[in-house]
C-alpha atoms as a PDB file:
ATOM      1  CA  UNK A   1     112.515 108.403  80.514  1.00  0.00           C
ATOM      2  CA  UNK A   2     109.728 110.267  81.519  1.00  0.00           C
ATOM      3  CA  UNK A   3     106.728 109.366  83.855  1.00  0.00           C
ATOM      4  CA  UNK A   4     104.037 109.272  80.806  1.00  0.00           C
ATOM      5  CA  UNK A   5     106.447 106.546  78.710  1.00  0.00           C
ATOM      6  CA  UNK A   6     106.320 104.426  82.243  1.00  0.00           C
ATOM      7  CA  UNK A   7     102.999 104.971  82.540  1.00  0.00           C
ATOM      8  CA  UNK A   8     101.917 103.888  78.630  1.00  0.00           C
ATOM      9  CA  UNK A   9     104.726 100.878  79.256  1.00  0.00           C
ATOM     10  CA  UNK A  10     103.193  99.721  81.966  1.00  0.00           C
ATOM     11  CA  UNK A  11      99.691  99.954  80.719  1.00  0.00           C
ATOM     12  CA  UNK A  12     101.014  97.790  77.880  1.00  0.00           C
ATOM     13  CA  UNK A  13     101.944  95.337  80.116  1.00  0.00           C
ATOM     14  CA  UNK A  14      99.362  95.320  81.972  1.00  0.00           C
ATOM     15  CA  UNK A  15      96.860  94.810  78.922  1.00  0.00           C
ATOM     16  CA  UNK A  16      99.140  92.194  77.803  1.00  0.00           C
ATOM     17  CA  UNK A  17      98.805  89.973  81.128  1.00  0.00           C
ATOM     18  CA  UNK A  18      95.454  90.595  80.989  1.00  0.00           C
ATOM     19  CA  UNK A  19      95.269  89.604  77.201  1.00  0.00           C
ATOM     20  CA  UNK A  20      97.282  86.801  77.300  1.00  0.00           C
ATOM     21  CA  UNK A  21      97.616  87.667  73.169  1.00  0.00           C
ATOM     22  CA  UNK A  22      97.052  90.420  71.109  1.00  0.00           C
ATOM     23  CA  UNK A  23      97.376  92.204  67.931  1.00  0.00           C
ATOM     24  CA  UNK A  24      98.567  96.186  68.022  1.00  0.00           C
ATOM     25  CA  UNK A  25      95.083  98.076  67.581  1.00  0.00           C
ATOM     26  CA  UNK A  26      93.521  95.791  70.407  1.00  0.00           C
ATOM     27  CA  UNK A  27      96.758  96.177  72.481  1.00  0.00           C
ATOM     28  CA  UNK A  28      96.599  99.945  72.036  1.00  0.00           C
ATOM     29  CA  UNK A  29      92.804 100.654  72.372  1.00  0.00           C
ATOM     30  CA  UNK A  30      92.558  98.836  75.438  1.00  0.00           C
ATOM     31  CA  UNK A  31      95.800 100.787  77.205  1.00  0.00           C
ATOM     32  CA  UNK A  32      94.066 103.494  75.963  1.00  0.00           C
ATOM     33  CA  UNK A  33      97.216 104.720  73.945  1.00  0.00           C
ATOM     34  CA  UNK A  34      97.555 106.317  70.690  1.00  0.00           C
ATOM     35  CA  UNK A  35      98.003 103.237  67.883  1.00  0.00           C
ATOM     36  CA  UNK A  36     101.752 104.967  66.829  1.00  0.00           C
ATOM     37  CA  UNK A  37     102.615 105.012  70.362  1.00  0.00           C
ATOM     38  CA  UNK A  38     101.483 101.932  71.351  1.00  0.00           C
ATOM     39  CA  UNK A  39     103.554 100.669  68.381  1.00  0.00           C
ATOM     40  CA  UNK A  40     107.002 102.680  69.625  1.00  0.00           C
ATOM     41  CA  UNK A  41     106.575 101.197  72.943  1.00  0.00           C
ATOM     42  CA  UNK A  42     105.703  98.145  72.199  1.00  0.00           C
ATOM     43  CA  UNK A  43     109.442  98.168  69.785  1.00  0.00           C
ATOM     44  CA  UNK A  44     111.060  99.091  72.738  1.00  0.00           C
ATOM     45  CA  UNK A  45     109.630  96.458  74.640  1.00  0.00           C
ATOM     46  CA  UNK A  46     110.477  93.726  72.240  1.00  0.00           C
ATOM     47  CA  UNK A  47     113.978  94.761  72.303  1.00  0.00           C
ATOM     48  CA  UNK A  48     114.379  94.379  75.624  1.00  0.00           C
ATOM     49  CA  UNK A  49     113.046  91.351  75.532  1.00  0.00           C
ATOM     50  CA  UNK A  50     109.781  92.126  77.888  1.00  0.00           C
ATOM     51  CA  UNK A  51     107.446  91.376  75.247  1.00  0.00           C
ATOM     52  CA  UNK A  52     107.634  88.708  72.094  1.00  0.00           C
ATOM     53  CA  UNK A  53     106.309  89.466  69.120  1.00  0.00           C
ATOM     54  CA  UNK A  54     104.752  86.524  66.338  1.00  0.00           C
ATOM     55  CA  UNK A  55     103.181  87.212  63.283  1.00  0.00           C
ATOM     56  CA  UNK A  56     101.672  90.243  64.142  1.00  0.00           C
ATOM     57  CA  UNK A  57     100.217  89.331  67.630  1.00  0.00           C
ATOM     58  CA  UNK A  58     101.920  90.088  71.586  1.00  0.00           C
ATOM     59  CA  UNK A  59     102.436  88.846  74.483  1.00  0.00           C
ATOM     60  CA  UNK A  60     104.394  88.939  77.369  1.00  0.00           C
ATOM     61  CA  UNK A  61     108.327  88.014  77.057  1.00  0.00           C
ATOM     62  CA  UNK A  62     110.650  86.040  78.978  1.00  0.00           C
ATOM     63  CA  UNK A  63     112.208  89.020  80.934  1.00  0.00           C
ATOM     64  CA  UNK A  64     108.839  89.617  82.557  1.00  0.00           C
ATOM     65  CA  UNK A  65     108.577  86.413  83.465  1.00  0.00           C
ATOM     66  CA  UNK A  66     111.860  85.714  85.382  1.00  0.00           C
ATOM     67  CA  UNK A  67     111.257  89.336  87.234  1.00  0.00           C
ATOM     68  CA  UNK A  68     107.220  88.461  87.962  1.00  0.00           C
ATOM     69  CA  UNK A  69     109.252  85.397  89.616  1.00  0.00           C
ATOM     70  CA  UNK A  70     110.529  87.909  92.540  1.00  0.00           C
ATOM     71  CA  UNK A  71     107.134  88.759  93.128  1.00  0.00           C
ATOM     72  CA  UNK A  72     105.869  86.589  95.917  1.00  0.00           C
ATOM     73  CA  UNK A  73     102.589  88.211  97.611  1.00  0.00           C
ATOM     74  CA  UNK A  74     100.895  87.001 100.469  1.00  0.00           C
ATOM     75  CA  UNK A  75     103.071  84.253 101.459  1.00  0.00           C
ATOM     76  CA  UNK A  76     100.985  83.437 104.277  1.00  0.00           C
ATOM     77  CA  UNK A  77      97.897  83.622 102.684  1.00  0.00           C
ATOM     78  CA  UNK A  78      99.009  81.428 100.097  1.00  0.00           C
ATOM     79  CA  UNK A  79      99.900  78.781 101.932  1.00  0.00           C
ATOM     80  CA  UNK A  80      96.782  78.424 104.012  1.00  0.00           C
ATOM     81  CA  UNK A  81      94.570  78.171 100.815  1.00  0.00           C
ATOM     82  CA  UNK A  82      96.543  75.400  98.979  1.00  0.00           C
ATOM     83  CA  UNK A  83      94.674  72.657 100.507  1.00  0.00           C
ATOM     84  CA  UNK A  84      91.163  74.309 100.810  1.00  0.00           C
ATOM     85  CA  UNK A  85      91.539  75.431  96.959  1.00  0.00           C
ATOM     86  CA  UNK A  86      92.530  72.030  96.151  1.00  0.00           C
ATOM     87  CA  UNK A  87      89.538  70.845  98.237  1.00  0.00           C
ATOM     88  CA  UNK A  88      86.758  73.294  97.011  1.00  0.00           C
ATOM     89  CA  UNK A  89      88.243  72.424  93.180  1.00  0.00           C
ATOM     90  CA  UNK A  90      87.485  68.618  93.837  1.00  0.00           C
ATOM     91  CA  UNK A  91      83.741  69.189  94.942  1.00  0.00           C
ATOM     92  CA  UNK A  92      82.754  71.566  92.465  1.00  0.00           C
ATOM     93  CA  UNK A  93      83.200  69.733  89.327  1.00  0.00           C
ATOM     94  CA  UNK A  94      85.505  71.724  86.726  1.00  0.00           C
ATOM     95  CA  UNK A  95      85.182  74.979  88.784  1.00  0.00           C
ATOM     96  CA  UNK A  96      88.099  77.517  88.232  1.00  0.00           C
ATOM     97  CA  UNK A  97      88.729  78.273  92.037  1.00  0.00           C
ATOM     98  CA  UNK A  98      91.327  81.284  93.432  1.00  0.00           C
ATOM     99  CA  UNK A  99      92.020  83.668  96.003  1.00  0.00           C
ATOM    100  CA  UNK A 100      92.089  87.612  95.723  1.00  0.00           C
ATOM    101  CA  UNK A 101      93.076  90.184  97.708  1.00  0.00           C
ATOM    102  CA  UNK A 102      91.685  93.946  97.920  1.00  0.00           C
ATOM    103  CA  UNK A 103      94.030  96.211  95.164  1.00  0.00           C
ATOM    104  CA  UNK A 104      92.685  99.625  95.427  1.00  0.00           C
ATOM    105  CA  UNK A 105      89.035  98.644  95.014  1.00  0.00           C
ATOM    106  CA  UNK A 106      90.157  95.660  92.648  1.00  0.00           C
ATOM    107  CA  UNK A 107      90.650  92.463  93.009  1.00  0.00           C
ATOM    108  CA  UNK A 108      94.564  90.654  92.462  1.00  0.00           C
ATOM    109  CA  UNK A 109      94.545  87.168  92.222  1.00  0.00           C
ATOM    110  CA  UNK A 110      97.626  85.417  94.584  1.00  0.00           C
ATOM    111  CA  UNK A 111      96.696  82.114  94.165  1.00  0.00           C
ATOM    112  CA  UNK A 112      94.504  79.494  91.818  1.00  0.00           C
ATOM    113  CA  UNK A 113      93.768  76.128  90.206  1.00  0.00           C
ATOM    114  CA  UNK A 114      92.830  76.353  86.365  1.00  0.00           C
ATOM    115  CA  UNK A 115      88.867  75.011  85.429  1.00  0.00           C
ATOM    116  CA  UNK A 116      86.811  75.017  82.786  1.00  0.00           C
ATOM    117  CA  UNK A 117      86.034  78.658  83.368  1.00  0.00           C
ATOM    118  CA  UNK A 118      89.995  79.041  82.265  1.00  0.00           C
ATOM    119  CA  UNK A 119      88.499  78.663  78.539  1.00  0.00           C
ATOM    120  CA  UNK A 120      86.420  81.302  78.588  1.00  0.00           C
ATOM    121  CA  UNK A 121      88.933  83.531  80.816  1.00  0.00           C
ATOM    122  CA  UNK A 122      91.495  82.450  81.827  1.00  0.00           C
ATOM    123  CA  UNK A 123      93.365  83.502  85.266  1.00  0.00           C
ATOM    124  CA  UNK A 124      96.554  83.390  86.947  1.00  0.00           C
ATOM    125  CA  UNK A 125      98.602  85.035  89.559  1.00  0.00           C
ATOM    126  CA  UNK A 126      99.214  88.534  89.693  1.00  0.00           C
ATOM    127  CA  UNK A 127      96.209  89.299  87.084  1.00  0.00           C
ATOM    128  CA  UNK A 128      94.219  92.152  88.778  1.00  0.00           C
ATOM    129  CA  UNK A 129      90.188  92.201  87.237  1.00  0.00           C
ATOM    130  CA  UNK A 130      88.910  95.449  85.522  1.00  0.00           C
ATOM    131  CA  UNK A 131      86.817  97.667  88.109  1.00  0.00           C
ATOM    132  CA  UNK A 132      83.417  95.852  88.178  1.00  0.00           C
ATOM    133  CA  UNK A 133      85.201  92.230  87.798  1.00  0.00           C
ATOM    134  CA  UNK A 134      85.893  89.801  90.656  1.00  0.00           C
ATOM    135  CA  UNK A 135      85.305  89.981  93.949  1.00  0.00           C
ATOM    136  CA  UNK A 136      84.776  94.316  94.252  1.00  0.00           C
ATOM    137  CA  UNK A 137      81.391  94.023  95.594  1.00  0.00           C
ATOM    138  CA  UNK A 138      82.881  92.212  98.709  1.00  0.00           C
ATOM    139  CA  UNK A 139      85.472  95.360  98.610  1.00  0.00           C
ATOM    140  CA  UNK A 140      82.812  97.873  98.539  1.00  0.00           C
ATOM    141  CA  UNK A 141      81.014  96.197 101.388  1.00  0.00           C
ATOM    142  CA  UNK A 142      83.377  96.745 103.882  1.00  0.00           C
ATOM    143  CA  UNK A 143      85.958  99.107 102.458  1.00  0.00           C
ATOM    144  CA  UNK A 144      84.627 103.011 102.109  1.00  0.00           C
ATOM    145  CA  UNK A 145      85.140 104.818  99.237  1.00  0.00           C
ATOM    146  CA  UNK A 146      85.761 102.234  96.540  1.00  0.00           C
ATOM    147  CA  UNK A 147      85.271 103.205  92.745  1.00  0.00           C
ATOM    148  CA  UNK A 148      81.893 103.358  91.094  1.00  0.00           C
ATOM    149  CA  UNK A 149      82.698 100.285  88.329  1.00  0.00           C
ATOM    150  CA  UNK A 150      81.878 101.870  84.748  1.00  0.00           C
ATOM    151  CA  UNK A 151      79.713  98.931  84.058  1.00  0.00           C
ATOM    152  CA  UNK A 152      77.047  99.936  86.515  1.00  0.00           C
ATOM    153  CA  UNK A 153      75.003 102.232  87.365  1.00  0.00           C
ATOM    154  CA  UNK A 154      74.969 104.176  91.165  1.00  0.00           C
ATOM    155  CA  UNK A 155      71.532 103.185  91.790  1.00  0.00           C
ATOM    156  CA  UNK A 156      72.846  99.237  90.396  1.00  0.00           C
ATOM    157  CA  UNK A 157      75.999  99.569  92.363  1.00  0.00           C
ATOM    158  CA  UNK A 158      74.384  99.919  95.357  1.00  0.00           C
ATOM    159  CA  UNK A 159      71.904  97.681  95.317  1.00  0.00           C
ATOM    160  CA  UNK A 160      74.482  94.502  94.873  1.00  0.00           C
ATOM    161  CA  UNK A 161      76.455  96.130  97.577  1.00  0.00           C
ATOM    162  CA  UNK A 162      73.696  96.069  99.862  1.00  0.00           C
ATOM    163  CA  UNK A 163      73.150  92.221  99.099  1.00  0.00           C
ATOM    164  CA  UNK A 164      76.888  91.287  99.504  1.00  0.00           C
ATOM    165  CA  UNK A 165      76.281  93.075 103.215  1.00  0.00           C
ATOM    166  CA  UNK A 166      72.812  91.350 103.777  1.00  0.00           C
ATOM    167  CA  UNK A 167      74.697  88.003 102.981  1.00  0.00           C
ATOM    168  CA  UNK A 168      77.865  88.546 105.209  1.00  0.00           C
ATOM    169  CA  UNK A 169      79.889  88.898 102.384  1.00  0.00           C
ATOM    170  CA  UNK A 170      78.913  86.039  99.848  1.00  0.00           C
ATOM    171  CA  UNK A 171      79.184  87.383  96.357  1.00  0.00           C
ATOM    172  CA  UNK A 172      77.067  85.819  93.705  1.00  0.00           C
ATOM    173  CA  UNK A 173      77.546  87.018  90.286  1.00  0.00           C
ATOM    174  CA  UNK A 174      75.312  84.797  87.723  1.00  0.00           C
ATOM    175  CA  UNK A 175      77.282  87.301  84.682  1.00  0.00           C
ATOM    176  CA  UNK A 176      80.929  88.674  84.159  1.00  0.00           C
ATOM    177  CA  UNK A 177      80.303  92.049  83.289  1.00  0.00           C
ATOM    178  CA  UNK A 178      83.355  91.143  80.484  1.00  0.00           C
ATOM    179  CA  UNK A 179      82.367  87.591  80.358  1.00  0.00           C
ATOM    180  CA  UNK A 180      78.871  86.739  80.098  1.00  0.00           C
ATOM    181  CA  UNK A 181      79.737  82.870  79.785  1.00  0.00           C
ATOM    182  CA  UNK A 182      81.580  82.986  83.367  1.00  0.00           C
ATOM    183  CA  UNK A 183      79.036  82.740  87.053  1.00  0.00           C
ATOM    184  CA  UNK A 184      81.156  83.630  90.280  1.00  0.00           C
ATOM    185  CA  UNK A 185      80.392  82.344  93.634  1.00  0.00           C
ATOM    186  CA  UNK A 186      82.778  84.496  95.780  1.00  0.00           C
ATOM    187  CA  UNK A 187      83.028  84.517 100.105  1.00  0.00           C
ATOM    188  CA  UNK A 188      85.010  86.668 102.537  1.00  0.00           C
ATOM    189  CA  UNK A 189      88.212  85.535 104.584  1.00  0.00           C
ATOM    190  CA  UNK A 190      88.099  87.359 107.674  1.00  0.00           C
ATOM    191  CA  UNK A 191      90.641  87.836 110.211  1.00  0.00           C
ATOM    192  CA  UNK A 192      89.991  85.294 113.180  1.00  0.00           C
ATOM    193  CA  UNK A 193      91.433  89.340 115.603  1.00  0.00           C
ATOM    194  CA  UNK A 194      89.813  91.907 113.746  1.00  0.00           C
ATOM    195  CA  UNK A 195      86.602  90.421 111.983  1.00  0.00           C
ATOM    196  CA  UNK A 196      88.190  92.238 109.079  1.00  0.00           C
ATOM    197  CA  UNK A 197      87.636  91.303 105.502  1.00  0.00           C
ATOM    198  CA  UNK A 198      91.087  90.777 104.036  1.00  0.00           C
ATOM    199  CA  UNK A 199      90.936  88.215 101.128  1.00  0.00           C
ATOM    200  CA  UNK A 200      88.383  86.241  99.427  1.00  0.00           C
ATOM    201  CA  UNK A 201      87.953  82.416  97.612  1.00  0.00           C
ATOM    202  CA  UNK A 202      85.642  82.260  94.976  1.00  0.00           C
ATOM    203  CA  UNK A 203      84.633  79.806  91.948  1.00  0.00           C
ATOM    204  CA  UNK A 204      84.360  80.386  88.540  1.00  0.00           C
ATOM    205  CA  UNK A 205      81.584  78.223  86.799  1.00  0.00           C
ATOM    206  CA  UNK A 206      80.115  78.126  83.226  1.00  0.00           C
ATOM    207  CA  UNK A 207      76.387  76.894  84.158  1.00  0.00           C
ATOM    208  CA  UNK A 208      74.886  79.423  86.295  1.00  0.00           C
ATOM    209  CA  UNK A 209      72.093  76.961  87.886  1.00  0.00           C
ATOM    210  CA  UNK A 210      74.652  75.321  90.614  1.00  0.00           C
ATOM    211  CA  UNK A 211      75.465  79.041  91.867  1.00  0.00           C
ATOM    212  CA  UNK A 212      73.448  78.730  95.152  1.00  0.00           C
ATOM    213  CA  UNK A 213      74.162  74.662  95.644  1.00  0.00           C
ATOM    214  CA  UNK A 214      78.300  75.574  95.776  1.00  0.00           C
ATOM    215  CA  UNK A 215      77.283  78.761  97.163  1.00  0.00           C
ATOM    216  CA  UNK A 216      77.970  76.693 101.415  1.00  0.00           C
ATOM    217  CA  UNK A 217      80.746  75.103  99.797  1.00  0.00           C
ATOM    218  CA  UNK A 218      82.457  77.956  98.813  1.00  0.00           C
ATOM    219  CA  UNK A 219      82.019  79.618 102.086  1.00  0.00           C
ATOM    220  CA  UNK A 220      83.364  76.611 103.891  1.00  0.00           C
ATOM    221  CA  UNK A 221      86.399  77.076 101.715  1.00  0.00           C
ATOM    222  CA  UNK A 222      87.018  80.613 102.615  1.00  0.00           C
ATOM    223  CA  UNK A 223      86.625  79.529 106.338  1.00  0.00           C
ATOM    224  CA  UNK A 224      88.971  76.826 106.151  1.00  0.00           C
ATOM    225  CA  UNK A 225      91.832  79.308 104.604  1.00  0.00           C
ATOM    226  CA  UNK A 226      90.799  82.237 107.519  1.00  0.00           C
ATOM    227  CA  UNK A 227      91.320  78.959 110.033  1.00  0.00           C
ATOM    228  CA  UNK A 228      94.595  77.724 108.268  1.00  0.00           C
ATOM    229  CA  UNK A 229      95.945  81.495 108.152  1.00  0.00           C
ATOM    230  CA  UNK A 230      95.388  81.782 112.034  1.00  0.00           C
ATOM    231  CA  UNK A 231      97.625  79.449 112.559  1.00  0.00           C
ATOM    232  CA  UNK A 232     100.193  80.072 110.362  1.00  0.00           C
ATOM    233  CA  UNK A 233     100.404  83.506 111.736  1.00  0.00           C
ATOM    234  CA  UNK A 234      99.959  83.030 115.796  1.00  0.00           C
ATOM    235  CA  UNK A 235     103.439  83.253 116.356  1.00  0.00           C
ATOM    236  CA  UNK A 236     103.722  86.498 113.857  1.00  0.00           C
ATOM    237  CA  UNK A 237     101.053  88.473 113.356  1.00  0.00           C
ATOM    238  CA  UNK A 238     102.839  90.456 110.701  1.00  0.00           C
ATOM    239  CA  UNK A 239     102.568  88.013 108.337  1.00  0.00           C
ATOM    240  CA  UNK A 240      98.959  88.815 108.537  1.00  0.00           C
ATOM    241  CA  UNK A 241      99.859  92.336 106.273  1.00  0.00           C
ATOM    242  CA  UNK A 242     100.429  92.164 102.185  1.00  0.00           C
END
């Protein structure tokens, strides 16, 4: 099989997670694939049990699911968020509250409670945002040379990249790019050695006027999780890397 099949496979996948459900001409514009092959991959998929297929529509099969069960990232990390996620979810009434990690400029999600956000998008483990989505302000911050999102402009870029810095890191997005419905309130874990940025906890919300009253509460979070993470990791420091 050849590296452009894997590559339109994968982006198939990929659009499907993201998706959740689909018909074949969204599937295939969004991978950016040609409708036919879209179609001939997605076949193959089916049969192989990756993907189901109802009345016209796709989504992701039982195979994926029982490998995506293999895939256990950030063990550590995980573990010292579960009680501030469960904590920050509680005082933010129906917030959708996770934690990302830095993916190439993007941001993967490794861990989250559902909200009312959920309705609007919805997100789960493993889902990694489009470029512009998320928490890649925080990214381009304090990582060099991330991706100029498609959605902005340089000049706009730059200018929410400079407020993420002026704010240590808090991220307040009052619009998805994607999702217009959706408000983010995002803040920084940082690594109680290295003062480096290395995940984030952030809350989805569907009315945009509580952004700056959860804004301390979201930070506390994030600071709780950086605490619970030293911890878990003063006895091995490798557990730190993901």
């Amino acid at each position: 099989m050849g590296r452009g099949v894997l590559d339109g496979a994968f982006a198939l996948l990929e659009e499907l997670t993201r998706s959740g459900e689909a018909g074949l001409t969204q599937i295939a514009a969004n991978a950016g694939l040609p409708k036919a092959t879209a179609y001939r991959l997605l076949r193959q998929l089916v049969a192989l049990g990756a993907v189901e297929q109802r009345a016209g529509q796709y989504r992701i099969g039982p195979r994926m699911f029982h490998v995506g069960q293999a895939w256990q990232p950030a063990a550590a990390l995980r573990a010292a968020a579960w009680h501030p996620l469960r904590q920050l979810a509680s005082a933010i009434s129906g917030a959708s509250v996770n934690v990302g990690v830095p993916d190439a400029g993007r941001t993967l999600i490794v861990a989250t409670l559902r909200g009312d956000a959920d309705d609007a998008i919805e997100v789960r483990p493993g889902l990694r945002f489009p470029l512009g989505v998320g928490q890649d302000r925080l990214w381009a911050a304090y990582f060099p040379n991330t991706e100029l999102p498609p959605v902005y402009t340089a000049t706009e870029w730059q200018r929410l990249v400079r407020d993420v810095r002026k704010h240590h890191g808090l991220v307040i997005n009052k619009e998805c790019p994607y999702v217009p419905a959706v408000s983010t309130v995002g803040a920084p874990v940082v690594h109680s050695l290295t003062g480096e940025v290395i995940a984030s906890v952030s809350a989805r919300v569907l009315d945009n006027r509580v952004l700056k009253s959860i804004a301390p509460v979201v930070s506390r979070a994030a600071n709780m999780v950086a605490a619970n993470l030293s911890r878990l990791t003063a006895k091995n420091p490798a557990l730190y890397s993901w």
